[in-house]
N, C-alpha and C. Protein backbone atom coordinates (compact mmCIF):
# COMPACT_ATOMS: atom_id res chain seq x y z
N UNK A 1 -3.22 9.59 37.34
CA UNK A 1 -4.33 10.51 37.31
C UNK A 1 -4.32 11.25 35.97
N UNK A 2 -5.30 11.33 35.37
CA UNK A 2 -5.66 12.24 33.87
C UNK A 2 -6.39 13.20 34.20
N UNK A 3 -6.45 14.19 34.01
CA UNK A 3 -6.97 15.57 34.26
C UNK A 3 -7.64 15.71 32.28
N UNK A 4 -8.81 15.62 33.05
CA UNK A 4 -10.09 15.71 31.69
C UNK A 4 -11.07 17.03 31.63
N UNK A 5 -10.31 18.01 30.84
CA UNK A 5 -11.36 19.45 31.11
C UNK A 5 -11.90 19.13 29.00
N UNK A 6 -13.15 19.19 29.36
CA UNK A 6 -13.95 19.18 28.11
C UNK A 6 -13.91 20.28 26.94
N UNK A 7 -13.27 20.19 25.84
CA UNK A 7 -13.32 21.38 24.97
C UNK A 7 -11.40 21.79 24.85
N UNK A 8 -10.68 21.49 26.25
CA UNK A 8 -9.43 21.95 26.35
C UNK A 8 -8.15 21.49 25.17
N UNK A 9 -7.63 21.46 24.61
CA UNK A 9 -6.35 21.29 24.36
C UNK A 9 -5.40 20.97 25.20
N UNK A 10 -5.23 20.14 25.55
CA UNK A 10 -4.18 19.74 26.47
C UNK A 10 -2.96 18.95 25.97
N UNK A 11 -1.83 19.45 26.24
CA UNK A 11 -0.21 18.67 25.64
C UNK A 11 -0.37 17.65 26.10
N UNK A 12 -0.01 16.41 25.01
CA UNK A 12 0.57 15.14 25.45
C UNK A 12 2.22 15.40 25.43
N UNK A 13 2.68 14.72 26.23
CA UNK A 13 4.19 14.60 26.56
C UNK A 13 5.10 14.79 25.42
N UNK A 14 4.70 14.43 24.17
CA UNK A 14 5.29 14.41 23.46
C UNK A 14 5.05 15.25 21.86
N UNK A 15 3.90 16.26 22.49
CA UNK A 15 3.34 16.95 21.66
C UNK A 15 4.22 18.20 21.37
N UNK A 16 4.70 18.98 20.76
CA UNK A 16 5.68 19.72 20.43
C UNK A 16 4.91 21.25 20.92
N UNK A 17 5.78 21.63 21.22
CA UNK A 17 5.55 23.40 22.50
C UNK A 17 6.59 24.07 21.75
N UNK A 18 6.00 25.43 22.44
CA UNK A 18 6.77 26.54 21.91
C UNK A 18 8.29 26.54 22.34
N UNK A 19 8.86 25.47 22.86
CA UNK A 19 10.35 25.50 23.17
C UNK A 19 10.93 24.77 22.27
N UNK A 20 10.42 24.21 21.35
CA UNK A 20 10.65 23.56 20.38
C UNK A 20 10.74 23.93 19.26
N UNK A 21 10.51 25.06 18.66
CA UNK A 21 10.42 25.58 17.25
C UNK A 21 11.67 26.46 17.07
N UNK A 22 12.61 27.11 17.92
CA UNK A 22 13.86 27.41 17.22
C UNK A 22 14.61 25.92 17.69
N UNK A 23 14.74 24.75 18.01
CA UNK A 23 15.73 23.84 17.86
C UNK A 23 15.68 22.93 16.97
N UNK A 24 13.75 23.53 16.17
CA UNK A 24 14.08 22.47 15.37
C UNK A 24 13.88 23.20 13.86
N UNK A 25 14.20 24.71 14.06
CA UNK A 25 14.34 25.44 12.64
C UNK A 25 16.41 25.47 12.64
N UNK A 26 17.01 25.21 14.00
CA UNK A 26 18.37 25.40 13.73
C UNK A 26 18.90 23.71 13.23
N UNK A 27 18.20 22.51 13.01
CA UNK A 27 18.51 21.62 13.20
C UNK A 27 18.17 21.36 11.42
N UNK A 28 16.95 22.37 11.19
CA UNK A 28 17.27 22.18 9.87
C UNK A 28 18.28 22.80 8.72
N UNK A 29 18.87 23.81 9.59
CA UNK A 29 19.92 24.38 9.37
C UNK A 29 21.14 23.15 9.18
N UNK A 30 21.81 23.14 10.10
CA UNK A 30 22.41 22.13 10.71
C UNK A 30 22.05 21.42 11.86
N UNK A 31 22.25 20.33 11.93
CA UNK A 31 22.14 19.42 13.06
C UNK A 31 23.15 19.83 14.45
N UNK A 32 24.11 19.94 14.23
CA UNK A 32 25.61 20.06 14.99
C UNK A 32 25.14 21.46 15.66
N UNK A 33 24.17 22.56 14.94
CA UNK A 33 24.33 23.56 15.93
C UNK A 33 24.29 23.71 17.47
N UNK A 34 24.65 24.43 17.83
CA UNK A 34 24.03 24.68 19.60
C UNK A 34 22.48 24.82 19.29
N UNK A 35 22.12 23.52 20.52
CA UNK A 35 20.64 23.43 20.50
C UNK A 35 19.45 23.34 19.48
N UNK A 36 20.56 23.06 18.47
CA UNK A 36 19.42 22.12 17.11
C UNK A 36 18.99 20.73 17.82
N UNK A 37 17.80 20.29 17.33
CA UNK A 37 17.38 19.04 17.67
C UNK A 37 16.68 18.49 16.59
N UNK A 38 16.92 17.17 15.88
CA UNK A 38 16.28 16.32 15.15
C UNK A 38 15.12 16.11 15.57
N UNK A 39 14.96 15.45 17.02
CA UNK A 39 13.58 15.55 17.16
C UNK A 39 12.18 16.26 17.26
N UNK A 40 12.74 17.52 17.55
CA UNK A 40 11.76 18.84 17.62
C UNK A 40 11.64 18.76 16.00
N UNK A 41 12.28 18.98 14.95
CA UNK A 41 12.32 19.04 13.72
C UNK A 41 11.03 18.37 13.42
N UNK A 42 11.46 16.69 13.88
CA UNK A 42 10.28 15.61 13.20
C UNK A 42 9.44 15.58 13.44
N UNK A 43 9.12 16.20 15.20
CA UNK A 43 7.50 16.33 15.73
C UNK A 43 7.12 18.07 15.03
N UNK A 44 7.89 18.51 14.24
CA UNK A 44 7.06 19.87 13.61
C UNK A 44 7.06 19.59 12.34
N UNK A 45 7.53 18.44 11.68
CA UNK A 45 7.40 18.12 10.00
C UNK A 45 8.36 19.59 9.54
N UNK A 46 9.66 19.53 10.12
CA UNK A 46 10.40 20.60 9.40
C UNK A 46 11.43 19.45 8.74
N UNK A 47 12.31 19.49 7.60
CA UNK A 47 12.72 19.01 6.50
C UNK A 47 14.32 19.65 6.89
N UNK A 48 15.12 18.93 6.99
CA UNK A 48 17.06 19.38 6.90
C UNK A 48 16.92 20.09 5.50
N UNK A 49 18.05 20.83 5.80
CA UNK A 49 18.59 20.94 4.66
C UNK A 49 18.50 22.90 4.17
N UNK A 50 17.90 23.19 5.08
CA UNK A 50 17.85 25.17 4.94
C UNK A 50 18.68 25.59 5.27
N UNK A 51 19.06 26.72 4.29
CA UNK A 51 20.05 27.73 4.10
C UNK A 51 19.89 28.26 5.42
N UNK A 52 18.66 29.18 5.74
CA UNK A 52 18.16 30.36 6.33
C UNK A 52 17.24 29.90 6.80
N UNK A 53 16.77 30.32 7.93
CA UNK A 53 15.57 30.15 8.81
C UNK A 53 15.04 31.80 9.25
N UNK A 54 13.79 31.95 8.39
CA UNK A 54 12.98 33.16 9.29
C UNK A 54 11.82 32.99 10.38
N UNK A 55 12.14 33.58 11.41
CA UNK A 55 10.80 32.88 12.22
C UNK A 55 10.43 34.30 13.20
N UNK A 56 9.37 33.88 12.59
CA UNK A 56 8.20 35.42 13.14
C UNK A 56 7.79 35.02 14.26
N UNK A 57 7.83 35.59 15.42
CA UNK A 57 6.79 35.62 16.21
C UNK A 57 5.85 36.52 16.71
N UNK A 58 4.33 36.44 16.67
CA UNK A 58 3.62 37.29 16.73
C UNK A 58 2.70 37.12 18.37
N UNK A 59 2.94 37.88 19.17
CA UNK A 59 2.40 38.00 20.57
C UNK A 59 1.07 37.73 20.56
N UNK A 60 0.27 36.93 21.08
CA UNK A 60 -0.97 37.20 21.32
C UNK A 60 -1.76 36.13 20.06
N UNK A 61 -1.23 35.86 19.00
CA UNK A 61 -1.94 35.44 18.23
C UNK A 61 -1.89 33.73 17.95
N UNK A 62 -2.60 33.50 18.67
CA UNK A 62 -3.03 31.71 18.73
C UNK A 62 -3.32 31.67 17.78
N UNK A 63 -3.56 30.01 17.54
CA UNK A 63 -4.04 29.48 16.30
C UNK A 63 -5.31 29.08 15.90
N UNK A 64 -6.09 29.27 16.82
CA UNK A 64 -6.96 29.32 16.90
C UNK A 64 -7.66 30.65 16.11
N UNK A 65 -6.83 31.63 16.53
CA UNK A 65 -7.78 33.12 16.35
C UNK A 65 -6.88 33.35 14.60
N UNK A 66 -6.08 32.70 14.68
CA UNK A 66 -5.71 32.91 12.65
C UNK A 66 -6.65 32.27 12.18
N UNK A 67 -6.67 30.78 12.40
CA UNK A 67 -7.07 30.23 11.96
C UNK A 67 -9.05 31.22 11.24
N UNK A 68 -9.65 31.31 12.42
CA UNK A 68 -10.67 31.75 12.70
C UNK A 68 -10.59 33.20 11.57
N UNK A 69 -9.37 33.76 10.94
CA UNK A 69 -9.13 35.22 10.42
C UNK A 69 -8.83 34.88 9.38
N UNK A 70 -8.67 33.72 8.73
CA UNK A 70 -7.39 33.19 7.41
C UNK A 70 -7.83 34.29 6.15
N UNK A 71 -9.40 34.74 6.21
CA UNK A 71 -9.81 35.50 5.19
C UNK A 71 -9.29 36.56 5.00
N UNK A 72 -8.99 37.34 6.06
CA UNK A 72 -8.01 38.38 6.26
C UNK A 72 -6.48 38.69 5.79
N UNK A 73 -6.58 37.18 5.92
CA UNK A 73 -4.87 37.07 5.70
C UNK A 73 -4.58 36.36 4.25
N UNK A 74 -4.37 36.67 3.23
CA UNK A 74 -4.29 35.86 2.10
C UNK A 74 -2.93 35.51 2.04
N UNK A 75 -1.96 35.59 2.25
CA UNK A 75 -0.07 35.04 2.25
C UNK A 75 -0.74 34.00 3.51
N UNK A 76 -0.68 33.86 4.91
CA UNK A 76 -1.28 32.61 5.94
C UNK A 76 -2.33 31.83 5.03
N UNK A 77 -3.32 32.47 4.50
CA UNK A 77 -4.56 31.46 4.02
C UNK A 77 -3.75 31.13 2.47
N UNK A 78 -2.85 30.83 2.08
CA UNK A 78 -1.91 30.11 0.95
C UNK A 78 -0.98 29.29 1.45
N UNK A 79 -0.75 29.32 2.51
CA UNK A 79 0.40 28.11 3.01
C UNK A 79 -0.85 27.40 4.55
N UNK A 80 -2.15 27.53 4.50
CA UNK A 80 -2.54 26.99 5.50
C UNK A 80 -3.01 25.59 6.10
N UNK A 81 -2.24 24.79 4.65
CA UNK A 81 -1.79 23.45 4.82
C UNK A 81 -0.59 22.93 5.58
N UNK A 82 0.24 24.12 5.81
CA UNK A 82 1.67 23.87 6.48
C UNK A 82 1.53 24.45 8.08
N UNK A 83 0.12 24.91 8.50
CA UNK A 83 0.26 25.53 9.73
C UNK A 83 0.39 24.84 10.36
N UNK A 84 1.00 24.48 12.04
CA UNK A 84 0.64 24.10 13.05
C UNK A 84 0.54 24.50 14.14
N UNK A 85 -0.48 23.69 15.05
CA UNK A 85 -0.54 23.97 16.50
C UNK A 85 0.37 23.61 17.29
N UNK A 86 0.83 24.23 17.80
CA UNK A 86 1.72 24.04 19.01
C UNK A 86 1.05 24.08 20.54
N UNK A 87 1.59 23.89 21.31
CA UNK A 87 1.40 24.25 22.77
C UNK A 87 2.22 25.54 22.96
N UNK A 88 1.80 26.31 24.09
CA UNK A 88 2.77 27.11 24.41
C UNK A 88 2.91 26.83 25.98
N UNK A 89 3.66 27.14 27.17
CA UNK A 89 4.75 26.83 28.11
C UNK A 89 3.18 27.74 29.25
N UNK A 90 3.48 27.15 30.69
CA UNK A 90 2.82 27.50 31.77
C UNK A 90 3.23 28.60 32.83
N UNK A 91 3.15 29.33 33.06
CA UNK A 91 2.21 30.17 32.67
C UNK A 91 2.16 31.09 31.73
N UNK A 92 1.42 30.93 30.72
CA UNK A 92 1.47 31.41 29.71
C UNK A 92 1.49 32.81 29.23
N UNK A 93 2.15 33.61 30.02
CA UNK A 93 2.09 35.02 29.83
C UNK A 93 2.96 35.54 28.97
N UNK A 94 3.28 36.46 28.31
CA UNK A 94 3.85 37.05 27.14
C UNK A 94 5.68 36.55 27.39
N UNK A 95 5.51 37.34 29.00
CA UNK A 95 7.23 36.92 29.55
C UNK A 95 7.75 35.70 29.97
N UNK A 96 7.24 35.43 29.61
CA UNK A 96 7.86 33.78 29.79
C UNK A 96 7.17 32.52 28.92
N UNK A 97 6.61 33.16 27.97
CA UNK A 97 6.43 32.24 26.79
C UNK A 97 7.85 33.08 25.64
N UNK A 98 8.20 34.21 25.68
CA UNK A 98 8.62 34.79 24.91
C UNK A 98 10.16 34.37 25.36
N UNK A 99 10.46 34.09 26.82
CA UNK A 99 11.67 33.73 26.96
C UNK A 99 11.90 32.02 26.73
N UNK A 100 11.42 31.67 27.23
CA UNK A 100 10.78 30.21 27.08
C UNK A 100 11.24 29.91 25.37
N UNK A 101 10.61 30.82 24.43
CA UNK A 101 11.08 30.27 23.17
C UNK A 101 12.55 30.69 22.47
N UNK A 102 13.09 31.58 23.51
CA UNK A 102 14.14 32.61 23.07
C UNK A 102 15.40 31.45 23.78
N UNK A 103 14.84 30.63 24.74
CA UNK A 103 16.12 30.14 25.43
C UNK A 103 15.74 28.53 25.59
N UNK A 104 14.51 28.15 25.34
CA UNK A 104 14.26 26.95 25.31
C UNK A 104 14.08 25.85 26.72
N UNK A 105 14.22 26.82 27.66
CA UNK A 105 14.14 26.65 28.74
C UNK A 105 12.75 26.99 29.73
N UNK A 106 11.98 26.26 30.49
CA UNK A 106 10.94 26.64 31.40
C UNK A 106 11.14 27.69 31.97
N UNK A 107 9.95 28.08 32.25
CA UNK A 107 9.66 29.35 33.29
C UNK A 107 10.43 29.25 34.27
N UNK A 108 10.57 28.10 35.23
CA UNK A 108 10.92 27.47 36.32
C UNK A 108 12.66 27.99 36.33
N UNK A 109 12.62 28.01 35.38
CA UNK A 109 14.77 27.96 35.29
C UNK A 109 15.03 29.48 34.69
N UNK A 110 13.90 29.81 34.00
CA UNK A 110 14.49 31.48 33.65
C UNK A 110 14.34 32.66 34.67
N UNK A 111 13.14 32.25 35.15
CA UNK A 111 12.73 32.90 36.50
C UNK A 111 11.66 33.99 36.11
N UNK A 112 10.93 33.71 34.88
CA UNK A 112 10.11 34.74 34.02
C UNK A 112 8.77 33.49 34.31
N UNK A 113 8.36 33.69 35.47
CA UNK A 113 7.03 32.96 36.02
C UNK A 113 6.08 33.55 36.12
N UNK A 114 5.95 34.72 35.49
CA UNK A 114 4.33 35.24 35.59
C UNK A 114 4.20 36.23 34.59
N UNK A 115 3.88 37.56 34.75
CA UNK A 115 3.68 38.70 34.60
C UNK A 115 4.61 39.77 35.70
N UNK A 116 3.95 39.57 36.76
CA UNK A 116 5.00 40.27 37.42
C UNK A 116 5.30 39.15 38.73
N UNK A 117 6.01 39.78 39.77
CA UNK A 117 6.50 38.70 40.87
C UNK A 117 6.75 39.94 41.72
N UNK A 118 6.67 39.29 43.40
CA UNK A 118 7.52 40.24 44.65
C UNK A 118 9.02 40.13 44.24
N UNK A 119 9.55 41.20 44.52
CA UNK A 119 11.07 41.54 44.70
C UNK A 119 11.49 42.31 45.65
N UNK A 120 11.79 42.45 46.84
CA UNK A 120 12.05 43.55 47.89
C UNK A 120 10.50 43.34 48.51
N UNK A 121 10.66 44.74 48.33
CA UNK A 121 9.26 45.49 49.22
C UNK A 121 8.62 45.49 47.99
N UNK A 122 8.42 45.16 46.67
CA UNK A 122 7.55 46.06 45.73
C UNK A 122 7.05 44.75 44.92
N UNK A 123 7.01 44.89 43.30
CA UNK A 123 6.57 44.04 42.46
C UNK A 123 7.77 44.31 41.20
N UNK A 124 8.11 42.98 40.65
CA UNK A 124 9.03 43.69 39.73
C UNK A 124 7.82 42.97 38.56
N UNK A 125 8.15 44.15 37.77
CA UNK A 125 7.12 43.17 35.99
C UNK A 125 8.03 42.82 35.22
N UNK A 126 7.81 41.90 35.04
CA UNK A 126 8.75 40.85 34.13
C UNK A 126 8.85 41.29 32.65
N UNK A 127 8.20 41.86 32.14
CA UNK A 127 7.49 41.99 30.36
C UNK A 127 8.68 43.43 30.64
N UNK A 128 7.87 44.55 31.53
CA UNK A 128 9.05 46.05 31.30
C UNK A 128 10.66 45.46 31.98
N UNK A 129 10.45 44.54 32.74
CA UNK A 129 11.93 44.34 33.43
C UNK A 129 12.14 45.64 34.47
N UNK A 130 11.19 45.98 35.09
CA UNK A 130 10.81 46.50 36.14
C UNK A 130 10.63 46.57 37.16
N UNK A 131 11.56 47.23 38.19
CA UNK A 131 11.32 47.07 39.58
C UNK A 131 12.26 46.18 40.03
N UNK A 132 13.07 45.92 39.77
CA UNK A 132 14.28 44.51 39.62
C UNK A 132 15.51 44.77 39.63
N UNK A 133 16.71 43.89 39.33
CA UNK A 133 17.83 43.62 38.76
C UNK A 133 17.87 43.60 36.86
N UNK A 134 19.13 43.72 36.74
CA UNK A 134 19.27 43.85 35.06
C UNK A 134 18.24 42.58 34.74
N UNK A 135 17.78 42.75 33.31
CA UNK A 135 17.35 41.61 33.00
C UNK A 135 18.47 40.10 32.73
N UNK A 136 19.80 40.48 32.79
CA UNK A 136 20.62 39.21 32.58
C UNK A 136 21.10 39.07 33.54
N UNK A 137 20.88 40.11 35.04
CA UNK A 137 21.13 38.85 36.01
C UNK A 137 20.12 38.29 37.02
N UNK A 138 18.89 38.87 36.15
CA UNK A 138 17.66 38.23 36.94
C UNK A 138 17.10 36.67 35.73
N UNK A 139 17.82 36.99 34.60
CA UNK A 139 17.19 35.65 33.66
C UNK A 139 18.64 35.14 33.48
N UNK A 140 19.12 33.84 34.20
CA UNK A 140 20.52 33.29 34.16
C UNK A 140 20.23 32.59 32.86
N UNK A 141 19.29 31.83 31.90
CA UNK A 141 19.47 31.24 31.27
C UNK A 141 19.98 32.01 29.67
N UNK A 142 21.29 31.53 28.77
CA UNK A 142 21.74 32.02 27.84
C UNK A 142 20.73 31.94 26.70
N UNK A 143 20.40 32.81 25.49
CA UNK A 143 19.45 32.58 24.95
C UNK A 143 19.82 31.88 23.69
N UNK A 144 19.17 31.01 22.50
CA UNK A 144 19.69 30.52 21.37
C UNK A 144 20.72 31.19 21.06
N UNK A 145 20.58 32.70 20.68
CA UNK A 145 21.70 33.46 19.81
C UNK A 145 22.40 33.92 20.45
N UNK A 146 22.56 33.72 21.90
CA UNK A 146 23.47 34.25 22.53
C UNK A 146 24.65 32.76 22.51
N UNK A 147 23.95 31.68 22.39
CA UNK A 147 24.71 30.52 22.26
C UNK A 147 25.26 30.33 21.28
N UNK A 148 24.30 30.68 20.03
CA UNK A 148 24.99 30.68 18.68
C UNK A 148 26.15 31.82 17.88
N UNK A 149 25.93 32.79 18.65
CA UNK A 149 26.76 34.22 18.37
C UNK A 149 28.09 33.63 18.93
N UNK A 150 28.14 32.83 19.89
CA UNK A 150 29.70 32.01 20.72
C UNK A 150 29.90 31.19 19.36
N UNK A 151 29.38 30.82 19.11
CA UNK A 151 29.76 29.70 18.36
C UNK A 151 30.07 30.28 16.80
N UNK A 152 30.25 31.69 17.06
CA UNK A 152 30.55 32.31 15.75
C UNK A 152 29.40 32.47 14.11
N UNK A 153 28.06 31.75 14.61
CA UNK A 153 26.93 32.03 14.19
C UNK A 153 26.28 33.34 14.00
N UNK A 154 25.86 34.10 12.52
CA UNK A 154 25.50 35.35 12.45
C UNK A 154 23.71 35.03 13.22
N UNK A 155 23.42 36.08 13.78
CA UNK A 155 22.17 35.84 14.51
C UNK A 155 21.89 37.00 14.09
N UNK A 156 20.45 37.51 13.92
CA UNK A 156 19.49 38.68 13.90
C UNK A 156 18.24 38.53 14.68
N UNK A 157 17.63 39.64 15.13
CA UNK A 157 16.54 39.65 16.23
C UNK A 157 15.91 41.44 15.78
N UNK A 158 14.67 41.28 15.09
CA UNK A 158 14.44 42.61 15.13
C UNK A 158 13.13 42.44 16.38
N UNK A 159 13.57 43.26 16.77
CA UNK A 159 12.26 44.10 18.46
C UNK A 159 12.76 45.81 18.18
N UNK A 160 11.91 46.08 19.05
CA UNK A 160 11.54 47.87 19.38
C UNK A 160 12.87 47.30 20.48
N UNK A 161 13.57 48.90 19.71
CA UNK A 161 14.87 49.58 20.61
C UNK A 161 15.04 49.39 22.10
N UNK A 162 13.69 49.35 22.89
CA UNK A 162 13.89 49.27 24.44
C UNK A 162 14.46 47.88 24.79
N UNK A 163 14.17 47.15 23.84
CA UNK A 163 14.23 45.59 24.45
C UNK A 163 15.86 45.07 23.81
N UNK A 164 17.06 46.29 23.69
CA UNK A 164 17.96 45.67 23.21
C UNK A 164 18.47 45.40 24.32
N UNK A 165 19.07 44.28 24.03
CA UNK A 165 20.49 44.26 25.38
C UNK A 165 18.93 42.64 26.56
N UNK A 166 17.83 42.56 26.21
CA UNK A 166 17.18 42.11 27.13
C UNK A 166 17.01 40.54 26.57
């Protein structure tokens, strides 16, 4: 069965998603790291051989809607031969696309499936980590830099102060 919605973007199997772009910026690092992958690399046209990997992520902003802004942006509208589209992960909500790329793992296995979810009697929200258990023993999956910090790898992560430790 093919599911045909007109106008949509839809992933082919082998089309590269947002779980794919730190394994295949650590792979151009090294190959050998925890959770580098050659192949994520080749389906994003990333090149071996980097010192350093910086990778921004910006909430909310498809590629569609840069694309649509590039005038705005003159540093994006100078490299906008190197952009690509990606897919991003189902259901596509902030918390679990954001973990999803942080751990490389589905919604399904982090347990960050919506926006918010029942917990008890109430609702816990996934995004504040609200209404719940800690966020590390409600999300079992380890994240890149928590894999790579084992492995004696310097890691950096700048976010707003609330979200340390998450």
């Amino acid at each position: 069965m093919t599911l045909d919605m007109p106008g949509a973007d839809l992933p082919g199997a082998a089309d590269p998603t947002i779980t794919d772009i730190i394994p295949a910026a650590l792979a151009a690092i090294d190959p050998t790291l925890p959770g580098a992958s050659a192949k994520a690399a080749r389906a994003l046209g990333i090149e071996a051989g980097a010192g350093q990997i910086l990778l921004i992520l910006v909430d909310g902003f498809g590629y569609e809607l840069m694309m649509d802004h590039l005038g705005h942006t003159p540093t994006l509208r100078s490299v906008r031969t190197d952009i690509r589209s990606i897919h991003t992960i189902v259901p596509s909500t902030t918390s679990a696309a954001i973990t999803a790329f942080g751990t490389g793992a589905r919604p399904g296995a982090t347990n960050m499936v919506g926006f918010s979810v029942v917990y008890g009697d109430g609702l816990m929200n996934l995004l504040a980590m609200e209404g719940g258990p800690a966020p590390a023993q409600w999300q079992p999956v380890p994240t890149y830099f928590e894999r790579l910090g084992a492995q004696g790898v310097d890691c950096a992560v700048v976010s707003p102060a609330r979200f340390a430790g998450s």
